[in-house]
C-alpha atoms as a PDB file:
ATOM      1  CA  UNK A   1     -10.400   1.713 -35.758  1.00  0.00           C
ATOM      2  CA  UNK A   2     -12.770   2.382 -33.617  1.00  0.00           C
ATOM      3  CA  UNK A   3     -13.260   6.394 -31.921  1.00  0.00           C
ATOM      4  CA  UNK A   4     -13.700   6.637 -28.642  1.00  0.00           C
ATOM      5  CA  UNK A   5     -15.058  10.223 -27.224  1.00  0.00           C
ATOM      6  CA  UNK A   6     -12.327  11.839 -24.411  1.00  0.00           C
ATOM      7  CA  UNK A   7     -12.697  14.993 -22.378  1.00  0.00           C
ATOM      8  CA  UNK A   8      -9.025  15.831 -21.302  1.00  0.00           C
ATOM      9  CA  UNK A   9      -9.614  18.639 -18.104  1.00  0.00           C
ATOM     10  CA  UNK A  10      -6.150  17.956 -17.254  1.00  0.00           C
ATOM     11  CA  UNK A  11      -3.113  19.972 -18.569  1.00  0.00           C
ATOM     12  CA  UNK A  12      -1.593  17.103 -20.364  1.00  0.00           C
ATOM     13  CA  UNK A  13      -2.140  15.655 -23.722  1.00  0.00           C
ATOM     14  CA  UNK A  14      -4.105  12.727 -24.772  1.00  0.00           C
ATOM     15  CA  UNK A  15      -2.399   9.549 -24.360  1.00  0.00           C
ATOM     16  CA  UNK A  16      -1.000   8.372 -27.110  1.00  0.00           C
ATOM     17  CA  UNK A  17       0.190   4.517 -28.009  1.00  0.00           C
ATOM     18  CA  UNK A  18       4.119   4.055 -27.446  1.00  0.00           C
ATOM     19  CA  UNK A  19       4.790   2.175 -30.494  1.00  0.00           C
ATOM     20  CA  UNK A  20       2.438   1.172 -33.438  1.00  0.00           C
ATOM     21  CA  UNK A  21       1.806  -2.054 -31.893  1.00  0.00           C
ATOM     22  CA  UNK A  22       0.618  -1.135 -28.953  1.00  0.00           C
ATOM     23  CA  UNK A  23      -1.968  -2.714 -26.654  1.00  0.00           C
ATOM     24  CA  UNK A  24      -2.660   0.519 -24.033  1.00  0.00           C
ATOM     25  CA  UNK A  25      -2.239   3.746 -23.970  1.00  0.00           C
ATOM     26  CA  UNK A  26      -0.080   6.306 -21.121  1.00  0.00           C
ATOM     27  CA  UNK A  27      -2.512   7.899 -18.152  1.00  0.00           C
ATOM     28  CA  UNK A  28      -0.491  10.562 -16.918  1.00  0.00           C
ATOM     29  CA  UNK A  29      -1.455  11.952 -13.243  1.00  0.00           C
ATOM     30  CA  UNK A  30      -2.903  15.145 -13.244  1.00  0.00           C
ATOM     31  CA  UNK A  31      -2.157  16.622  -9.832  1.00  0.00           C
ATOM     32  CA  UNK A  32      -1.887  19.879  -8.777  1.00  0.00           C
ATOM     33  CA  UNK A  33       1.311  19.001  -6.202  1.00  0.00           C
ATOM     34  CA  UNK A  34       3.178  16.149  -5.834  1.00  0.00           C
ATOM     35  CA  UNK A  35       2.041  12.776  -3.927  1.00  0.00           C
ATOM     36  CA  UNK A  36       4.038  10.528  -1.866  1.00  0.00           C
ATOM     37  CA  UNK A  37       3.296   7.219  -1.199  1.00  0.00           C
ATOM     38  CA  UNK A  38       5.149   5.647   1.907  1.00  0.00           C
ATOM     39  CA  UNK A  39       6.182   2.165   1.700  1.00  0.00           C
ATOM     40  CA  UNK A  40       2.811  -0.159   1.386  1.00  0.00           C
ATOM     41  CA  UNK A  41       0.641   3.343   1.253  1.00  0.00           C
ATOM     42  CA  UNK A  42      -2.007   3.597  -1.778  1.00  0.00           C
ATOM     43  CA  UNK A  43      -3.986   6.569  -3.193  1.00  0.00           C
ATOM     44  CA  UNK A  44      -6.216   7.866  -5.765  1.00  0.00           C
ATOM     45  CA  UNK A  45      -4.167   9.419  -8.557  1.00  0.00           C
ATOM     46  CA  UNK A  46      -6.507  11.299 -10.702  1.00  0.00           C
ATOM     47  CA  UNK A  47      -5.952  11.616 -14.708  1.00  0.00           C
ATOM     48  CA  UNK A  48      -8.269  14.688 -15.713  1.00  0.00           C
ATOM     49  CA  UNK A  49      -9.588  12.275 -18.297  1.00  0.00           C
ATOM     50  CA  UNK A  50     -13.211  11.335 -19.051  1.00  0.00           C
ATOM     51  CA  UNK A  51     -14.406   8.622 -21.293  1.00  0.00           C
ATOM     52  CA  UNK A  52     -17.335   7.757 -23.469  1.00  0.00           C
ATOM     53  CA  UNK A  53     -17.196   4.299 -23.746  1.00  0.00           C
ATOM     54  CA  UNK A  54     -19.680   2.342 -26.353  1.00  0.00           C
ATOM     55  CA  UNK A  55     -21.714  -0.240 -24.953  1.00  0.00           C
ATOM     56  CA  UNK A  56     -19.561  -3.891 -24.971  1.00  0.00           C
ATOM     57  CA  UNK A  57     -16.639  -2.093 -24.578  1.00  0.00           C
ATOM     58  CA  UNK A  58     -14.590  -1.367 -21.352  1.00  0.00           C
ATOM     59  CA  UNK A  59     -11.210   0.097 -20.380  1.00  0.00           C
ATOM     60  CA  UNK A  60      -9.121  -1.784 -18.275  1.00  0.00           C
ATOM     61  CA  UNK A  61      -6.419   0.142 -15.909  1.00  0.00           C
ATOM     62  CA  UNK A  62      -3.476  -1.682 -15.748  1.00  0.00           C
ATOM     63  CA  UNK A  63      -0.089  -0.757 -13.774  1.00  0.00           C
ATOM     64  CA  UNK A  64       3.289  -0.036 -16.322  1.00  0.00           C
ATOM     65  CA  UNK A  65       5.789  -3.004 -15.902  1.00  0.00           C
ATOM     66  CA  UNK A  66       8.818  -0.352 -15.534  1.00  0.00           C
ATOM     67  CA  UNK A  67       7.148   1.307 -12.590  1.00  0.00           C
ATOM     68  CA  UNK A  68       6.774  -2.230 -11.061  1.00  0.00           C
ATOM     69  CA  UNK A  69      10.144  -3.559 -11.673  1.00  0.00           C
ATOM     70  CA  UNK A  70      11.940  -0.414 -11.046  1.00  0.00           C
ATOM     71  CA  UNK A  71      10.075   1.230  -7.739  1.00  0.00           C
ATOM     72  CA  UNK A  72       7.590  -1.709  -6.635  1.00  0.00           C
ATOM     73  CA  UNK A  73       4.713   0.530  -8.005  1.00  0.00           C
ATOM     74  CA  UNK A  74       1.201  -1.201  -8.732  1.00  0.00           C
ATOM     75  CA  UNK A  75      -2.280  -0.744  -8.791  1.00  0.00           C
ATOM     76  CA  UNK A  76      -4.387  -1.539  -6.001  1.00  0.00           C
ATOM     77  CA  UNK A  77      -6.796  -3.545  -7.410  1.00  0.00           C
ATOM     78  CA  UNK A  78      -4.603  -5.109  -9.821  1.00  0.00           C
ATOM     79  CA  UNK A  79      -6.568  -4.426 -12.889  1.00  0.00           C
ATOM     80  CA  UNK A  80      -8.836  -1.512 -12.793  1.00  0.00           C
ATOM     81  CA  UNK A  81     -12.345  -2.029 -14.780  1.00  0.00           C
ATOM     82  CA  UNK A  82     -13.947   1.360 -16.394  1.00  0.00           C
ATOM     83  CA  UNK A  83     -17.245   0.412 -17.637  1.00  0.00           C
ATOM     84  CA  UNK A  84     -19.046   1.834 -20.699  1.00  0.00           C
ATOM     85  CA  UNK A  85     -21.994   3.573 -18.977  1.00  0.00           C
ATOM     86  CA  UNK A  86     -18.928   5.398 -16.436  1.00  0.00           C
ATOM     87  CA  UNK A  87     -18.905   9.115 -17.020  1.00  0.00           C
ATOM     88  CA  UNK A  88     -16.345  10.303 -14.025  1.00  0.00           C
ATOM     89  CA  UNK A  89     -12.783  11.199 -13.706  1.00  0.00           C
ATOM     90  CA  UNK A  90     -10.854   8.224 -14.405  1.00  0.00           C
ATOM     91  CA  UNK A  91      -8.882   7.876 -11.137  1.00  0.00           C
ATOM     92  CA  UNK A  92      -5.825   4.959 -10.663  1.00  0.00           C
ATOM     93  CA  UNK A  93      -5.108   3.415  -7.242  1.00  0.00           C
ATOM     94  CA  UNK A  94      -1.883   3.724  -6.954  1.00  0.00           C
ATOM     95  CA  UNK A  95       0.400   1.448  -4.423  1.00  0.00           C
ATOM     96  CA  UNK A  96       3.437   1.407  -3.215  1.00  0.00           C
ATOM     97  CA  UNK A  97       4.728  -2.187  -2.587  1.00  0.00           C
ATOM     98  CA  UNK A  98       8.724  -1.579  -1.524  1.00  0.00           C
ATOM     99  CA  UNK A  99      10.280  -0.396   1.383  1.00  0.00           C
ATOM    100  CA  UNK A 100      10.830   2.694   0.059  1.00  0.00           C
ATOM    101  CA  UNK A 101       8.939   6.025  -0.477  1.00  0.00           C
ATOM    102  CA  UNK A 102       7.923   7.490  -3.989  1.00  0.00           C
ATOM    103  CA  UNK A 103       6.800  10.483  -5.207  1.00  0.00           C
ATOM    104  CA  UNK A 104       4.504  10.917  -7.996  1.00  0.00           C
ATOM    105  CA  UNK A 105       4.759  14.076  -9.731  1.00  0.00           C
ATOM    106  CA  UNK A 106       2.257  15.907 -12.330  1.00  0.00           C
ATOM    107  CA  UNK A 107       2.623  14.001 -15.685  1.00  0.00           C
ATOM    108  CA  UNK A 108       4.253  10.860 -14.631  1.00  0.00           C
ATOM    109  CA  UNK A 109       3.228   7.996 -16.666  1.00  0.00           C
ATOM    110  CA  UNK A 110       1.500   5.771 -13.644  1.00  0.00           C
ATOM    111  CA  UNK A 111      -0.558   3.408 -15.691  1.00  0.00           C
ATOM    112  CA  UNK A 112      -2.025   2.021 -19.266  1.00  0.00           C
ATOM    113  CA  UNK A 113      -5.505   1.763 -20.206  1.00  0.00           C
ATOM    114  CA  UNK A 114      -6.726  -0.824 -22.930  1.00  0.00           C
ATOM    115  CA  UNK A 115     -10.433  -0.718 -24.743  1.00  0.00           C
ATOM    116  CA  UNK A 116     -11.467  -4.211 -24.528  1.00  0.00           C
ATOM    117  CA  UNK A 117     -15.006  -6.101 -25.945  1.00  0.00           C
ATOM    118  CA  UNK A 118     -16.756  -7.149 -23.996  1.00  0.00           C
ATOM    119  CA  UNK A 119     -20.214  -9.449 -23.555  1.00  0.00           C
ATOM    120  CA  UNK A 120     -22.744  -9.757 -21.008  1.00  0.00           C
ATOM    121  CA  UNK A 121     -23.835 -12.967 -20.242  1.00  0.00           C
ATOM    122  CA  UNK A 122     -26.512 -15.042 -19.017  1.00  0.00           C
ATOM    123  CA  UNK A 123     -25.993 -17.589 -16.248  1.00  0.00           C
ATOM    124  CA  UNK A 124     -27.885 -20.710 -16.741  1.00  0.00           C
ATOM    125  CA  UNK A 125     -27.889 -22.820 -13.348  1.00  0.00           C
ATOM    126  CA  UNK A 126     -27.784 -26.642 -13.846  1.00  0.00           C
ATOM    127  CA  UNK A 127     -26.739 -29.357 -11.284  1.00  0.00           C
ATOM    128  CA  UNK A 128     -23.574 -30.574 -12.758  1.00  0.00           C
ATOM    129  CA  UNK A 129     -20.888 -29.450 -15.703  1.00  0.00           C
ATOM    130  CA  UNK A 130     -20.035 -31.345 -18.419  1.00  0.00           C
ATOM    131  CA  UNK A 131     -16.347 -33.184 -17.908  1.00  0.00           C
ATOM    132  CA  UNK A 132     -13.166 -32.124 -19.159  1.00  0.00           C
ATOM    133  CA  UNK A 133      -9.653 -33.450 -19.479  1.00  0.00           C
ATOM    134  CA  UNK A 134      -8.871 -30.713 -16.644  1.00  0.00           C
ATOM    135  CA  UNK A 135     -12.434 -31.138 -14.867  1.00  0.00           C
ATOM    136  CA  UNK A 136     -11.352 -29.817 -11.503  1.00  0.00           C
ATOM    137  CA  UNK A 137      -7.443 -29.743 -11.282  1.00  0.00           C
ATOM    138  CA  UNK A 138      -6.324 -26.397 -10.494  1.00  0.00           C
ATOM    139  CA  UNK A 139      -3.325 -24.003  -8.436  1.00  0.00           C
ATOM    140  CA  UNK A 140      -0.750 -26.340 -10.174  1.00  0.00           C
ATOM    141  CA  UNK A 141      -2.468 -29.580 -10.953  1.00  0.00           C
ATOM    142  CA  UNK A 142      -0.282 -29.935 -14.603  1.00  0.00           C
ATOM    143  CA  UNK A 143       2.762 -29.848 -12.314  1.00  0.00           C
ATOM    144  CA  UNK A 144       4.105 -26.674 -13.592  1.00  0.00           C
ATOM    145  CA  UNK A 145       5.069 -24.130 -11.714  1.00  0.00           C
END
C-alpha cells in the first residue's frame, strides 16, 4: 500500500474509501457558508486538504456519479489532474449542469480523488506511424454507437 502524506486544515476527516474495493476516495467541501450554484454556474469548492504526492504519481479529481445523476452536478474540467510536485489547497470546480439551483453545504461529498502512476514520456518525431487494423478510423468508425 503505498502512504501518501495529507495535511487536513479543514474541519472534516480524512477521506476514507467507501467500500474495500474502492478506486477513490470522498473530498468533502470545506466552506465556511454555504455555496449556490445557479443553473450552468461553476466555482471553486475548496477541500482544506494538501497532498504530498511521490514523483510518478498523480491524483485525479473526478465528479461522484450520484451527484451527476441526481442534481446534474460535475466538474468543470471533467477530470481534475493534481500533480506530484503540487503543494496547494486542493480545490474542485464545481458545475452545475440542470436547470435548477444547488447548494453545497460544508461537508458534502462533491467529488473522488484517485492516486494514479504515472510516466513521463519522450516524444520522438518521425514522418509517418506504423499501420494498424484501426489506422485512422475514429468518432464511430466500428459502427457502434
Amino acid at each position: 500500500m503505498l502512504n501518501i502524506k495529507v495535511v487536513n486544515r479543514s474541519k472534516h476527516p480524512l477521506p476514507e474509501y467507501a467500500t474495500p474495493q474502492s478506486a477513490g476516495l470522498d473530498l468533502r467541501a470545506n466552506l465556511s457558508e454555504d455555496v449556490t450554484l445557479p443553473s450552468l454556474g461553476r466555482a471553486l469548492i475548496k477541500t482544506g486538504l494538501y497532498l504530498q504526492l511521490p514523483q510518478g504519481y498523480e491524483a485525479q479529481i473526478r465528479p461522484r456519479s450520484g451527484l451527476a445523476l441526481k442534481h446534474g452536478l460535475s466538474l468543470a474540467n471533467c477530470v481534475g489532474t493534481i500533480d506530484a510536485d503540487y503543494r496547494g489547497e486542493i480545490g474542485v470546480i464545481m458545475i452545475n449542469l440542470s436547470n435548477n439551483p444547488y447548494t453545497i453545504q460544508d461537508g458534502d461529498r462533491i467529488a473522488q480523488i484517485v492516486i494514479a502512476q504515472v510516466e513521463q514520456i519522450q516524444l520522438e518525431r518521425v514522418l509517418m506511424l506504423d499501420e494498424s487494423e484501426r489506422s485512422g478510423g475514429g468518432f464511430g468508425s466500428t459502427g457502434k454507437d
